[in-house]
N, C-alpha and C. Protein backbone atom coordinates (compact mmCIF):
# COMPACT_ATOMS: atom_id res chain seq x y z
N UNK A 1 -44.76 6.25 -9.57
CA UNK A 1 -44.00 5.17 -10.22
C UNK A 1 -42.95 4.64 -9.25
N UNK A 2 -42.51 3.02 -8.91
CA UNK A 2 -42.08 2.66 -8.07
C UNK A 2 -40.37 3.44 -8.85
N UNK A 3 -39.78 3.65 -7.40
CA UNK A 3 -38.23 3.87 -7.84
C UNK A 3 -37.73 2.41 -7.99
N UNK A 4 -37.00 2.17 -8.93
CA UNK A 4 -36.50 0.69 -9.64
C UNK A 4 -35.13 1.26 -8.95
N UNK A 5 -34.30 2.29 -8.53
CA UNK A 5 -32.34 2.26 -8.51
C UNK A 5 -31.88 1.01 -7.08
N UNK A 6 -30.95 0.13 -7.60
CA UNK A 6 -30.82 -0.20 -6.53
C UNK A 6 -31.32 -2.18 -7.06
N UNK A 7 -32.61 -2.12 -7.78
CA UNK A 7 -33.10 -3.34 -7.90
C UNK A 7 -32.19 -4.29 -9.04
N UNK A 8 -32.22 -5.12 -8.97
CA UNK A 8 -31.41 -5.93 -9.77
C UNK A 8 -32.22 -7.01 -10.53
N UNK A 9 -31.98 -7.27 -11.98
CA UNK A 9 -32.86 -8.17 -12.76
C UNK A 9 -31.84 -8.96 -13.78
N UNK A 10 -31.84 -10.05 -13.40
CA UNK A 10 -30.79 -10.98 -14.01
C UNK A 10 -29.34 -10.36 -14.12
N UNK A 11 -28.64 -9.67 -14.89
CA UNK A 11 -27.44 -9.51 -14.72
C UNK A 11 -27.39 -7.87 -14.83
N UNK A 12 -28.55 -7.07 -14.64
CA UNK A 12 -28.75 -5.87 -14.81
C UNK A 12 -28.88 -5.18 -13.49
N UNK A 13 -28.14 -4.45 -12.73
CA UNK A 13 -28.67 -3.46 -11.55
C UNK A 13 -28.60 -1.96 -12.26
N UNK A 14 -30.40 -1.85 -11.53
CA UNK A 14 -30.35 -0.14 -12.29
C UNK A 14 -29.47 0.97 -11.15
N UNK A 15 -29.20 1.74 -12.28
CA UNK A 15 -28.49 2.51 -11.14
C UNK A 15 -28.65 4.27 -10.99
N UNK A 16 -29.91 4.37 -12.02
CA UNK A 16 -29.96 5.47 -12.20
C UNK A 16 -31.68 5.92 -13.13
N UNK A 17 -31.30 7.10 -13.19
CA UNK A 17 -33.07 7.57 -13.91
C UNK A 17 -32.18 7.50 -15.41
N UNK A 18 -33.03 6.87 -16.44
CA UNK A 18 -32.75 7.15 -17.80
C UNK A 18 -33.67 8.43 -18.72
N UNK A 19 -33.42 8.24 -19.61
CA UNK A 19 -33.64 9.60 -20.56
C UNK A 19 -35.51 9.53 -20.82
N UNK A 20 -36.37 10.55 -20.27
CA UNK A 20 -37.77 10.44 -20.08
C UNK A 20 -37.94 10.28 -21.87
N UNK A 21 -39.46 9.16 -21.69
CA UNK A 21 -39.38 8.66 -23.37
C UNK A 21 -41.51 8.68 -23.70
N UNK A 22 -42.02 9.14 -24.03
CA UNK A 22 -43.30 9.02 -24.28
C UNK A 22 -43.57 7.21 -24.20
N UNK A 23 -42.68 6.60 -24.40
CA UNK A 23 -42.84 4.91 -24.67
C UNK A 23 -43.20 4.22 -23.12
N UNK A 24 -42.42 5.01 -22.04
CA UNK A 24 -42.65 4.73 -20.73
C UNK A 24 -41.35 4.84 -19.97
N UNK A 25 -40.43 4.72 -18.79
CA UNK A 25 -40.21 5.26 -18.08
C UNK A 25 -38.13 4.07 -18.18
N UNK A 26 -37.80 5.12 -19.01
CA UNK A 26 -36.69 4.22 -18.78
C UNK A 26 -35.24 4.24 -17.71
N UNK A 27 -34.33 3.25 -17.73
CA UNK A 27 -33.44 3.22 -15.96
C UNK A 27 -32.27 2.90 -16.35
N UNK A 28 -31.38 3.96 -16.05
CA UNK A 28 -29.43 3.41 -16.83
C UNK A 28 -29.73 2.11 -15.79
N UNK A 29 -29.14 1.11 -16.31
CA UNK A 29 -28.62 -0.09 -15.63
C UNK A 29 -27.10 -0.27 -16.11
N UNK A 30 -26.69 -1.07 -14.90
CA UNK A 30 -25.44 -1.31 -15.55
C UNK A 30 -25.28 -3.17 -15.32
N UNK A 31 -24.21 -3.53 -16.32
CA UNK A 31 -24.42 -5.06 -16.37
C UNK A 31 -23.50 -5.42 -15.61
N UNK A 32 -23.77 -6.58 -14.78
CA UNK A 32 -22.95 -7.16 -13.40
C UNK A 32 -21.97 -7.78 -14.29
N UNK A 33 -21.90 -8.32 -15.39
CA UNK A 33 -21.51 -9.17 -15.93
C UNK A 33 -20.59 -8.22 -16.82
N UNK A 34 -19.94 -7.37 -17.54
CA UNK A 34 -19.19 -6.55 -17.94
C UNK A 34 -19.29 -5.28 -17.94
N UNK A 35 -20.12 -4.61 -16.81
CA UNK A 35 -19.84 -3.34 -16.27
C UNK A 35 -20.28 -2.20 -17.51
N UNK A 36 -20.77 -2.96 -19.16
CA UNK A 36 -21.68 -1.52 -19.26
C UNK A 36 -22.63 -0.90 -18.97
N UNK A 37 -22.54 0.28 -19.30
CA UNK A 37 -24.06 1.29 -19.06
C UNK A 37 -24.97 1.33 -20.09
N UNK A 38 -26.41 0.92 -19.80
CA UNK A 38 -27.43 1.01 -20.78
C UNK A 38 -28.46 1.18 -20.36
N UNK A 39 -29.34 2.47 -21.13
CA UNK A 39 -30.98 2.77 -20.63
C UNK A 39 -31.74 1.63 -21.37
N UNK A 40 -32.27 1.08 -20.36
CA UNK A 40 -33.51 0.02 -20.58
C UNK A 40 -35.05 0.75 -20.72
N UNK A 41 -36.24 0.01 -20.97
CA UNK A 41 -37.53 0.52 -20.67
C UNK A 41 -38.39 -0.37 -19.40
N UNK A 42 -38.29 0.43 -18.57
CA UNK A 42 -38.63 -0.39 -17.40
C UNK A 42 -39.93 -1.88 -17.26
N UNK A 43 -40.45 -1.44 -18.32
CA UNK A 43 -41.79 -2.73 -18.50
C UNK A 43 -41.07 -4.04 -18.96
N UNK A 44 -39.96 -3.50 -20.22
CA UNK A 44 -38.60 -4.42 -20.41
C UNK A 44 -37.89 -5.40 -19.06
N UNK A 45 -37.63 -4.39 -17.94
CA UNK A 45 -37.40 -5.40 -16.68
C UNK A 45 -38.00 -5.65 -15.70
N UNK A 46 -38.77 -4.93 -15.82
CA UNK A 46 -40.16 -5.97 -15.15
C UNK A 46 -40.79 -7.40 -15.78
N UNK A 47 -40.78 -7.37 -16.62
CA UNK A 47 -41.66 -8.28 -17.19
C UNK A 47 -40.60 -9.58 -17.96
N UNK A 48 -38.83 -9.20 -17.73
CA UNK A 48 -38.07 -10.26 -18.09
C UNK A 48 -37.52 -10.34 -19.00
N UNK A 49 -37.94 -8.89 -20.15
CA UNK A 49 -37.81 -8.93 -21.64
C UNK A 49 -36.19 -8.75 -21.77
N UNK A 50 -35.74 -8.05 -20.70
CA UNK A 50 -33.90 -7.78 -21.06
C UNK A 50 -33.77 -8.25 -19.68
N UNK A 51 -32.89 -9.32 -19.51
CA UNK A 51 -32.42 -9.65 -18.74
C UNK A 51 -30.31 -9.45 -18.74
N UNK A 52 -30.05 -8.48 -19.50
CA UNK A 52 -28.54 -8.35 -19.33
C UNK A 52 -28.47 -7.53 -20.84
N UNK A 53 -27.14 -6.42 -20.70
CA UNK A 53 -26.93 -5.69 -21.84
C UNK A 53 -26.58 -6.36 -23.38
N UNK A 54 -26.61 -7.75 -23.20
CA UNK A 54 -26.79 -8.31 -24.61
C UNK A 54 -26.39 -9.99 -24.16
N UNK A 55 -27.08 -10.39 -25.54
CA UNK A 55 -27.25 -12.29 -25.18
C UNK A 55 -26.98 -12.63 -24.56
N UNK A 56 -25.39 -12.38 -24.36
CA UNK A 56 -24.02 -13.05 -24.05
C UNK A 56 -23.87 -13.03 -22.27
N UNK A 57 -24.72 -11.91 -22.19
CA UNK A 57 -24.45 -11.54 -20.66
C UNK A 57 -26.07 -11.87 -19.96
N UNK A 58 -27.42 -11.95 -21.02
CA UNK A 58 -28.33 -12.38 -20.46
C UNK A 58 -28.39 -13.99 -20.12
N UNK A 59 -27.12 -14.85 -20.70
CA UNK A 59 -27.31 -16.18 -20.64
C UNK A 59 -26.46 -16.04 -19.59
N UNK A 60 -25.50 -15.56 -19.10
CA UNK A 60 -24.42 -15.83 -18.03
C UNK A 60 -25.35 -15.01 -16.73
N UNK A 61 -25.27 -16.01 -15.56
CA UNK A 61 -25.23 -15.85 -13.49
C UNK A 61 -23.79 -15.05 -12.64
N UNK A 62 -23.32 -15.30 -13.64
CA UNK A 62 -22.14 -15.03 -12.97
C UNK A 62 -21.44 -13.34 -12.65
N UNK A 63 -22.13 -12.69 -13.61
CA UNK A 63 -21.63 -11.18 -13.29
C UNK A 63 -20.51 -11.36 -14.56
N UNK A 64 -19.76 -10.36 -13.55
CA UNK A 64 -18.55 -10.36 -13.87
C UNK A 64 -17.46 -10.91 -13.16
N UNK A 65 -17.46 -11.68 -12.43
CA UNK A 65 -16.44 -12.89 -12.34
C UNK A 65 -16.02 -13.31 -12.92
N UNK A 66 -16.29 -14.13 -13.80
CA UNK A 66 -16.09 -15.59 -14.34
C UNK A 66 -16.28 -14.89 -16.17
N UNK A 67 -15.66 -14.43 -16.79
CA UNK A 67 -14.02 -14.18 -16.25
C UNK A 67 -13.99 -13.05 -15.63
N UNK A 68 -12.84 -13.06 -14.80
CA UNK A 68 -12.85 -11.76 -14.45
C UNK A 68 -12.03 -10.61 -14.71
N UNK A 69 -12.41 -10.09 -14.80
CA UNK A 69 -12.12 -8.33 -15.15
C UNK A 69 -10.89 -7.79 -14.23
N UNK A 70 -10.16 -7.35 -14.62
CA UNK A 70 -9.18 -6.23 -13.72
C UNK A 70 -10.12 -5.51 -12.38
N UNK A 71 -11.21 -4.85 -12.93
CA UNK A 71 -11.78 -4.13 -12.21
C UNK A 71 -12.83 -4.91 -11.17
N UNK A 72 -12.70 -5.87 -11.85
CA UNK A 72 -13.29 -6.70 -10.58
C UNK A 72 -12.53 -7.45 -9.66
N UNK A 73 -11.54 -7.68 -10.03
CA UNK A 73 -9.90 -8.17 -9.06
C UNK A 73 -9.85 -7.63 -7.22
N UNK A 74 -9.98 -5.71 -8.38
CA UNK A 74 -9.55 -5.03 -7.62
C UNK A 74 -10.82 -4.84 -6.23
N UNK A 75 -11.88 -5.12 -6.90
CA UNK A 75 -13.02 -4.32 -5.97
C UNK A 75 -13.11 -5.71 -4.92
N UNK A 76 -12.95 -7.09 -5.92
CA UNK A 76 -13.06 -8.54 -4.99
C UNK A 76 -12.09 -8.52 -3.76
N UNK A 77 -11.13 -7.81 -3.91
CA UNK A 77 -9.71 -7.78 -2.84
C UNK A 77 -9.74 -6.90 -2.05
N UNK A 78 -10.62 -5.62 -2.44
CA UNK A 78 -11.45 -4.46 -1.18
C UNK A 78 -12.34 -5.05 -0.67
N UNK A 79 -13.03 -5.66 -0.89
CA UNK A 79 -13.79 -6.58 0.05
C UNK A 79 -13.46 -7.77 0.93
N UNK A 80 -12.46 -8.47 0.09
CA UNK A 80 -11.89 -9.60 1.07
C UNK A 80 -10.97 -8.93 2.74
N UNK A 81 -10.40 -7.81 1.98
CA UNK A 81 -8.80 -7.45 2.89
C UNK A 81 -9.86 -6.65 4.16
N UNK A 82 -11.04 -6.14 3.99
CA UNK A 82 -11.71 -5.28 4.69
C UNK A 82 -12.72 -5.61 5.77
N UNK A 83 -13.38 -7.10 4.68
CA UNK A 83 -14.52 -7.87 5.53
C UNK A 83 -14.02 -9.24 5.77
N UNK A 84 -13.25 -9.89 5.54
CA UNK A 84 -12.81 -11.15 5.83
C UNK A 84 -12.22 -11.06 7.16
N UNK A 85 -12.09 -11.53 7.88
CA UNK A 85 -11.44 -11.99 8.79
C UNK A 85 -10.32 -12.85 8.98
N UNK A 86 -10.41 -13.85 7.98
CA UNK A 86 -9.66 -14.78 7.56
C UNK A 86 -8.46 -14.32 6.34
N UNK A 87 -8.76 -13.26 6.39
CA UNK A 87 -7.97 -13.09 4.99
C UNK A 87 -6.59 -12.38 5.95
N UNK A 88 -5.19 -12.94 5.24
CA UNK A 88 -3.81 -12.68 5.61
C UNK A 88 -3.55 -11.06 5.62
N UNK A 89 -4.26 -10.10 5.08
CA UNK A 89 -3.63 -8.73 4.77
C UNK A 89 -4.96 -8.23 5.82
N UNK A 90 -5.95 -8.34 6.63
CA UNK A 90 -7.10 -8.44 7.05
C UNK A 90 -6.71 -7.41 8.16
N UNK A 91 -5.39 -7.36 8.92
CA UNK A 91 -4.58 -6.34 10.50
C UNK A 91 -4.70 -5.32 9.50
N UNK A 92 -4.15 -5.26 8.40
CA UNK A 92 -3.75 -3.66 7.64
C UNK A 92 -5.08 -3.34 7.47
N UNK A 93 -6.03 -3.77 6.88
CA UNK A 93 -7.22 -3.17 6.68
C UNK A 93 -8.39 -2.92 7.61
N UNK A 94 -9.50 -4.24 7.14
CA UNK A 94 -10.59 -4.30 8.14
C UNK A 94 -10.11 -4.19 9.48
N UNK A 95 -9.20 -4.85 9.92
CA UNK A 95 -8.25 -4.77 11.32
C UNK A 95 -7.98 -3.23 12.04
N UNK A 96 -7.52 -2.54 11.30
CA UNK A 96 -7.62 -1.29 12.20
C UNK A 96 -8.82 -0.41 11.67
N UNK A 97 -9.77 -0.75 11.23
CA UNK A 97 -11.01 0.15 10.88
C UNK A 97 -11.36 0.92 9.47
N UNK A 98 -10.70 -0.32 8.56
CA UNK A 98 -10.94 0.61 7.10
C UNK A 98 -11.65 -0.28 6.53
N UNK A 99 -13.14 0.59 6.72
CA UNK A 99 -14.32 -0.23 5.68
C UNK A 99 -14.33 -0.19 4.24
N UNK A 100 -15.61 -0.33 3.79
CA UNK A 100 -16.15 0.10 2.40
C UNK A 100 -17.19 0.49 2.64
N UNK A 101 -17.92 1.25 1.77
CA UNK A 101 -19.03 1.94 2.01
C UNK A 101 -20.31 0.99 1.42
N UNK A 102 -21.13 1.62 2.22
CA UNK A 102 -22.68 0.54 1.90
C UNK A 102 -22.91 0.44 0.20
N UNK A 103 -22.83 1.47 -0.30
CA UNK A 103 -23.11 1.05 -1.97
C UNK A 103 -22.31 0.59 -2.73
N UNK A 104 -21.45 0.03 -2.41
CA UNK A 104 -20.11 -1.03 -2.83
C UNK A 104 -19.93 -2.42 -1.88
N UNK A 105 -20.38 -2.29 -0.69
CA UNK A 105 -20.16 -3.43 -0.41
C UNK A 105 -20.59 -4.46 -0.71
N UNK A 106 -21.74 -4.60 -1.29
CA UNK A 106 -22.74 -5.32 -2.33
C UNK A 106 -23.18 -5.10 -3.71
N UNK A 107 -22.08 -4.49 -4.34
CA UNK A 107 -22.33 -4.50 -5.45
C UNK A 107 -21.11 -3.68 -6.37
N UNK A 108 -20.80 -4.51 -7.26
CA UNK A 108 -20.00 -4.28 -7.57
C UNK A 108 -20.00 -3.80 -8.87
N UNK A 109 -21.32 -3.70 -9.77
CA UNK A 109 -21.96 -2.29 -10.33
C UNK A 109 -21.52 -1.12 -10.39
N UNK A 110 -21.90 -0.70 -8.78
CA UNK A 110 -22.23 0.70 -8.44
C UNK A 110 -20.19 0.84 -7.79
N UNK A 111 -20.10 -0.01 -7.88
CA UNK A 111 -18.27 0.54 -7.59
C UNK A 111 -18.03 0.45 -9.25
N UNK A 112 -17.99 -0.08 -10.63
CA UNK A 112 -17.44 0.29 -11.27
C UNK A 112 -18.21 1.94 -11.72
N UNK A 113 -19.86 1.54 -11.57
CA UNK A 113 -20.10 3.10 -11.88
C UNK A 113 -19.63 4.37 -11.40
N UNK A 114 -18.92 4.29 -9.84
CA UNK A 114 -18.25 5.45 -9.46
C UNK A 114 -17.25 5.72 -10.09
N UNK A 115 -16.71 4.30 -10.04
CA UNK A 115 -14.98 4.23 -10.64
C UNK A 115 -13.96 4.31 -11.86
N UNK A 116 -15.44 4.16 -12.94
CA UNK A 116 -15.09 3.72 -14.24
C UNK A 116 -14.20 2.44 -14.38
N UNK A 117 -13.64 2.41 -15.53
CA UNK A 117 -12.74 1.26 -16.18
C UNK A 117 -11.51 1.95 -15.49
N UNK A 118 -10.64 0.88 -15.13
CA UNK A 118 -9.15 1.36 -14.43
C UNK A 118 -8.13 1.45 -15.70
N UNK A 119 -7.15 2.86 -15.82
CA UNK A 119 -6.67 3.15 -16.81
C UNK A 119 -5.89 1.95 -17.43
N UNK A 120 -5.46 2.11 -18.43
CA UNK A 120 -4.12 0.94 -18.91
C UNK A 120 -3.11 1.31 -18.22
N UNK A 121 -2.15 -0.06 -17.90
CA UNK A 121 -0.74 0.60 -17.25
C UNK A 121 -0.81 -0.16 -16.02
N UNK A 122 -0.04 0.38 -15.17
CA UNK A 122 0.48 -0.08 -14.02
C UNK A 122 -0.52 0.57 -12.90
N UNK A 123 -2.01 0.68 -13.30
CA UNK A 123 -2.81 1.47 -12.41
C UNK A 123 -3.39 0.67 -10.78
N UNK A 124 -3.75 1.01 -10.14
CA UNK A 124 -4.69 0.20 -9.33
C UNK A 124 -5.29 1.44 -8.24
N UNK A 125 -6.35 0.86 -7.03
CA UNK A 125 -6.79 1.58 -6.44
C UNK A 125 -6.03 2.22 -5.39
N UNK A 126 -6.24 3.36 -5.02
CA UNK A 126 -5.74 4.12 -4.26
C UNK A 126 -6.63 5.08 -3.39
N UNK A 127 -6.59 4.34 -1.61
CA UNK A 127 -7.26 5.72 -1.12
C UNK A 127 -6.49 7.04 -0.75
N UNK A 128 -7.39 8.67 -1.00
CA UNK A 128 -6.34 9.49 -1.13
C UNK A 128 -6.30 10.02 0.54
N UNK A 129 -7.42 9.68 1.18
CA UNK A 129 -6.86 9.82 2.77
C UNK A 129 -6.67 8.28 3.50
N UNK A 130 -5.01 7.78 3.67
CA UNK A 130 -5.21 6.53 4.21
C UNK A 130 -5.98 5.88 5.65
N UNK A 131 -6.25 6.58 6.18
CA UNK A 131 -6.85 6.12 7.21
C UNK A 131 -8.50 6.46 6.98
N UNK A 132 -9.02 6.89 6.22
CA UNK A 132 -10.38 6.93 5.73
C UNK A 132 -10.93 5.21 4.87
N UNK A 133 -12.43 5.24 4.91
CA UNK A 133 -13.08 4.14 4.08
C UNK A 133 -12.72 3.98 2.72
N UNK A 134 -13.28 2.83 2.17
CA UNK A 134 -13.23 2.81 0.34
C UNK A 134 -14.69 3.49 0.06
N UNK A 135 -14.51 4.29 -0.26
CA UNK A 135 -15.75 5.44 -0.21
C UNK A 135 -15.43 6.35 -2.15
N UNK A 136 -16.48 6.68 -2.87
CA UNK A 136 -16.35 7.68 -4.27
C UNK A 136 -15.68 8.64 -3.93
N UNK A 137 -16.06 8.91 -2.93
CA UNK A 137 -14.73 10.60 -2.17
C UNK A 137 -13.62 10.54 -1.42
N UNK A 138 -13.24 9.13 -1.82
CA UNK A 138 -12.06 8.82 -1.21
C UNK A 138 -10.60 8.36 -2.01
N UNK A 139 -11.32 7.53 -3.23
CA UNK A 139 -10.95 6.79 -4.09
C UNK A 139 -9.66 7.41 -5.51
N UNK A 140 -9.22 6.76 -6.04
CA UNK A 140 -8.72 7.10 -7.21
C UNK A 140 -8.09 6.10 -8.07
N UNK A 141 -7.92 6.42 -9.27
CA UNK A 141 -6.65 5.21 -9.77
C UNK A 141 -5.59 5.75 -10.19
N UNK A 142 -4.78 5.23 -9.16
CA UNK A 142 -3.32 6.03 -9.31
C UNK A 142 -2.53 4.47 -9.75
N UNK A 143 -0.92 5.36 -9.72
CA UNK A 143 0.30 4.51 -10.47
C UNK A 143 0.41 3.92 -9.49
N UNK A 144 1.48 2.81 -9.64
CA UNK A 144 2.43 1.81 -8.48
C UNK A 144 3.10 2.98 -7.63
N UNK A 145 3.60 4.35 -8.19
CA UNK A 145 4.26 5.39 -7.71
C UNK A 145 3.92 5.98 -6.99
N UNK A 146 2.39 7.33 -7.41
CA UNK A 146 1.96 7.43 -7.00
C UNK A 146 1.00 6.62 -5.48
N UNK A 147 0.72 5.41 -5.16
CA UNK A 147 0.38 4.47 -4.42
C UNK A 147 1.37 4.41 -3.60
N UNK A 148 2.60 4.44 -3.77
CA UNK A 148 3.63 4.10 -2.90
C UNK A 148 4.18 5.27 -1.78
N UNK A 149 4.05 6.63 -2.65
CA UNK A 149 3.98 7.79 -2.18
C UNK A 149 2.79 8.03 -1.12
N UNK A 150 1.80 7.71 -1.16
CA UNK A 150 0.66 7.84 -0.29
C UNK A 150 0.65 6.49 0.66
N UNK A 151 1.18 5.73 1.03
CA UNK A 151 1.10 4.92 1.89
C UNK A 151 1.70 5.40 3.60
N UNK A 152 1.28 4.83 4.39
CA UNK A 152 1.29 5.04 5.92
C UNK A 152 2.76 5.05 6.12
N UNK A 153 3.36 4.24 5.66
CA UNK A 153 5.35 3.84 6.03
C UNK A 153 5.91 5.52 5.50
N UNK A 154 5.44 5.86 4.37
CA UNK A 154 5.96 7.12 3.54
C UNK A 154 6.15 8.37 4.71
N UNK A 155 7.23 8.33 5.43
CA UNK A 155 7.03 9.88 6.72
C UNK A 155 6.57 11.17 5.07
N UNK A 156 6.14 12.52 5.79
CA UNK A 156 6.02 13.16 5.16
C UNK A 156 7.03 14.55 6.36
N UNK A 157 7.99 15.37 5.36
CA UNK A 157 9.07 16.34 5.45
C UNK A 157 8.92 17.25 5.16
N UNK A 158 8.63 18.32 6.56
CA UNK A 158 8.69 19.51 5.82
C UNK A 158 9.95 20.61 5.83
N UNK A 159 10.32 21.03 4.52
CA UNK A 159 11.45 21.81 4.51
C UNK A 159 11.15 23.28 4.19
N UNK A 160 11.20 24.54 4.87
CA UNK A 160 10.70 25.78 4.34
C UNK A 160 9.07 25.77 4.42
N UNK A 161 8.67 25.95 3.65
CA UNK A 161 6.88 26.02 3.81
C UNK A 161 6.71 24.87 2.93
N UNK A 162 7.20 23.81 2.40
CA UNK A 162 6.86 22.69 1.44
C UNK A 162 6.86 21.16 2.12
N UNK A 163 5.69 20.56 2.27
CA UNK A 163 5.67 19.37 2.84
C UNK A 163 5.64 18.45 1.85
N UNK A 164 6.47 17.66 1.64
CA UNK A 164 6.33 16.39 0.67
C UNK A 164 6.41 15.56 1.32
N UNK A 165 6.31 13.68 0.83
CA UNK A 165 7.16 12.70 0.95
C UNK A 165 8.56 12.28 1.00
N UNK A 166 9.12 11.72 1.84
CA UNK A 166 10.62 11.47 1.73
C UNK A 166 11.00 11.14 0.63
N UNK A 167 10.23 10.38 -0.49
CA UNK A 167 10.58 10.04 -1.65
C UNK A 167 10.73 10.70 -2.73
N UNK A 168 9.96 12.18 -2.46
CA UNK A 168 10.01 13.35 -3.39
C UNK A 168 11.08 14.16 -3.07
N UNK A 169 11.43 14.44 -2.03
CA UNK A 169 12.75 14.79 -1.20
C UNK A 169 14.06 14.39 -1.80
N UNK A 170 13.94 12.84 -2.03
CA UNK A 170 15.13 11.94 -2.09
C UNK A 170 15.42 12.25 -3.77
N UNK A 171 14.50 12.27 -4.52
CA UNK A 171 14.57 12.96 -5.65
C UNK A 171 14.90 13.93 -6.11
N UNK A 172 14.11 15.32 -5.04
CA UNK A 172 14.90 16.31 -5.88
C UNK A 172 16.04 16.51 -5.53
N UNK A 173 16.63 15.88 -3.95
CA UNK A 173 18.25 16.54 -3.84
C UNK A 173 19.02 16.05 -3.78
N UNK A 174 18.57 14.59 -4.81
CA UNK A 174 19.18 13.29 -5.13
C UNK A 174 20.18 12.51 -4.09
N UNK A 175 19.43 13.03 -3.46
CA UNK A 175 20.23 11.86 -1.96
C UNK A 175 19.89 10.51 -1.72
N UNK A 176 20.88 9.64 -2.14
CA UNK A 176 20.39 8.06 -1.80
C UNK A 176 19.73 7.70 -0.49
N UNK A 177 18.60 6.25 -0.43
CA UNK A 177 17.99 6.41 0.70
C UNK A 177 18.93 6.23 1.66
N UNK A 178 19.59 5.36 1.61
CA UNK A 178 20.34 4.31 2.87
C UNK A 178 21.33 5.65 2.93
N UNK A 179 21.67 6.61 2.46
CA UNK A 179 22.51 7.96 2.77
C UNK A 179 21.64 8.71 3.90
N UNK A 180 20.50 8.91 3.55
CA UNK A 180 19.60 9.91 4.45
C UNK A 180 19.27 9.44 5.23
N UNK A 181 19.39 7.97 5.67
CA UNK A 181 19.17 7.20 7.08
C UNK A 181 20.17 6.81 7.92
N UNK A 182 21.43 6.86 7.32
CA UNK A 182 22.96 7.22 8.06
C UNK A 182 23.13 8.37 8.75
N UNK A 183 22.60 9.26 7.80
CA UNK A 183 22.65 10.61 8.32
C UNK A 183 21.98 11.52 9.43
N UNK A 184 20.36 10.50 9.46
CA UNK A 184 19.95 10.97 10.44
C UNK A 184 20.15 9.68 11.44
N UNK A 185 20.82 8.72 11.59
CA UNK A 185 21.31 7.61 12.68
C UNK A 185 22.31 8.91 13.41
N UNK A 186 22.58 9.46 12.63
CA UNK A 186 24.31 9.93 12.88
C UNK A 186 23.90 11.57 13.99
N UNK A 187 22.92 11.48 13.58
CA UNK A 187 21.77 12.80 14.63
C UNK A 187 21.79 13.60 13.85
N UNK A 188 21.86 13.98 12.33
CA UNK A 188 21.24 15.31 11.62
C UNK A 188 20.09 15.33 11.87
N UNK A 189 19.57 16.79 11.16
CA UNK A 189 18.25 17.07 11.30
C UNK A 189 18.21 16.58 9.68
N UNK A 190 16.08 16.25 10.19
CA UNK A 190 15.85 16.11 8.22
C UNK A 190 16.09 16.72 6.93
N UNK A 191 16.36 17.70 7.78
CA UNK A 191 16.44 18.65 6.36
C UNK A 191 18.27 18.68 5.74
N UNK A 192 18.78 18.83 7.22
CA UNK A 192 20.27 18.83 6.90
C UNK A 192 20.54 17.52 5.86
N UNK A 193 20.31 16.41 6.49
CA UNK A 193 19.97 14.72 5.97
C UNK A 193 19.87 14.66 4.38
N UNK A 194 18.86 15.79 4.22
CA UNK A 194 18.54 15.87 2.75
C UNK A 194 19.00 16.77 1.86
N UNK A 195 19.56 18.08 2.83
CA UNK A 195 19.86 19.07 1.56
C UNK A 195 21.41 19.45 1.73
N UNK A 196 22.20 18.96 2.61
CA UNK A 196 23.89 19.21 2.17
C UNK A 196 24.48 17.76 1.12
N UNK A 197 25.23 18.50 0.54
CA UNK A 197 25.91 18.05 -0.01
C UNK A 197 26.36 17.27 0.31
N UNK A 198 27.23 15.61 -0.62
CA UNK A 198 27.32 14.75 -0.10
C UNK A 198 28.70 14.88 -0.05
N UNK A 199 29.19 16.06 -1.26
CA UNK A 199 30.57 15.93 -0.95
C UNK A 199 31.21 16.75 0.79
N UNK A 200 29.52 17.14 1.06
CA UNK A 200 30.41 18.28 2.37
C UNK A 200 29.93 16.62 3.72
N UNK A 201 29.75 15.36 3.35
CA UNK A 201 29.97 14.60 4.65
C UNK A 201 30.88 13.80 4.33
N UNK A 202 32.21 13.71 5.46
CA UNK A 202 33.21 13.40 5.01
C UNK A 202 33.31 12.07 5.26
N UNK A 203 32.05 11.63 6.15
CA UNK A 203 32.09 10.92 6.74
C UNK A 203 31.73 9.29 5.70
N UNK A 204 31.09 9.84 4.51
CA UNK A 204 30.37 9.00 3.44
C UNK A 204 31.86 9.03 1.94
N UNK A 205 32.55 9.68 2.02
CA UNK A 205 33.34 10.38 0.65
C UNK A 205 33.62 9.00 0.37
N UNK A 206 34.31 8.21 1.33
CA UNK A 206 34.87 6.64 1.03
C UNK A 206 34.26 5.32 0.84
N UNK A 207 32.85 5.92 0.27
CA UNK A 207 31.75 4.83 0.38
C UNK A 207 31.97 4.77 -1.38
C-alpha cells in the first residue's frame, strides 16, 4: 500500500497512520486550514471525497492564513526571520545560522502537529538551546518571562554550585539592575555585585 504521510489533498496533509479499519486503510490528516486532527479513509482522498476536515475548510485554498491563527503568526515569522533575506530581524536569525527544520519548513501542519495549539496568555515560541534550529527538540511555548530569561543578552552567574540568569539573581537578592551594574563598573566581583547588602555600599546610601 502506497505510504500517503507527507501527501497533501486540498486542505488536508496526512501526517500519520490512522486506526486499522476492515473498511480500508485509514491516515490522521491534519487541516492546513485550522490545524485539526482527523482519521480519513484513504479511497476518501484519493478519489476527492474529503477534501478538508469539514465544508467550511473543504471550500477554502487558503489553509490557515486567511484568517489567521496565532499559531500561524508565529510559525509565518519563523520562516520569514530565518529564510528571508529581506526581512529586518533576518542578522539575528537566518543571518548567523538559525534554520528550521525540513518538516516545518513547508508546512505548517506538521509544525502545529509537533507544537499543538499555543497556550492562552502571554505565550509564544521559544528555542530552549539559542543557538540551535527551530527543530520538535528544540522548541517550546514559554511566557514573555520565561523567553526573556533564555535569550543570548541574558549573561548567566554562577554563585556557589548554582548557575542562573542575572535576572533570577536580581530577584532573589533583590538588587536593582542599574545597582549591580554600578557595582560591577566600580570593579566588584559578580557575586559580591549581587549578594552584599545595599546598606553595606556606602557608596549608593544617598541614591
Amino acid at each position: 500500500m502506497k505510504n500517503e504521510i507527507g501527501q497533501k489533498f486540498g486542505n488536508l496533509e496526512v501526517i500519520g497512520y490512522g486506526r486499522p479499519s476492515g473498511k480500508g486503510r485509514y491516515w490522521l490528516c491534519s487541516c492546513l486550514k485550522c490545524g485539526k486532527i482527523k482519521q480519513i479513509r484513504g479511497d476518501h482522498l484519493r478519489g476527492g471525497l474529503t477534501r478538508g476536515c469539514s465544508s467550511r475548510c473543504t471550500n477554502s485554498t487558503h489553509g490557515e492564513s486567511k484568517p489567521k491563527s496565532k499559531e500561524y503568526r508565529i510559525w509565518d515569522h519563523i520562516i520569514q526571520r530565518c529564510c528571508n533575506g529581506k526581512h529586518p530581524r533576518y542578522h539575528d536569525w537566518g543571518g548567523r545560522g538559525i534554520a528550521v527544520c525540513k518538516r516545518w519548513r513547508h508546512s505548517f501542519a506538521a509544525f502545529l502537529a509537533d507544537m499543538g495549539r499555543c497556550p492562552q496568555g502571554c505565550y509564544g515560541i521559544d528555542r530552549i538551546h539559542n543557538n540551535k534550529d527551530y527543530a520538535p527538540d528544540n522548541c517550546r511555548w514559554a511566557t514573555r518571562s520565561e523567553q526573556m530569561q533564555n535569550t543570548r543578552s541574558n549573561r548567566l552567574i554562577k554563585i556557589g554550585k548554582d548557575t542562573k540568569p542575572l535576572v533570577e539573581w536580581l530577584k532573589i537578592f533583590k538588587i536593582p539592575r542599574l545597582r549591580f551594574y554600578k557595582r560591577s563598573y566600580a570593579g566588584w566581583s559578580e557575586e559580591e555585585a549581587l549578594t552584599r547588602p545595599i546598606r553595606s555600599d556606602a557608596a549608593f546610601v544617598q541614591q
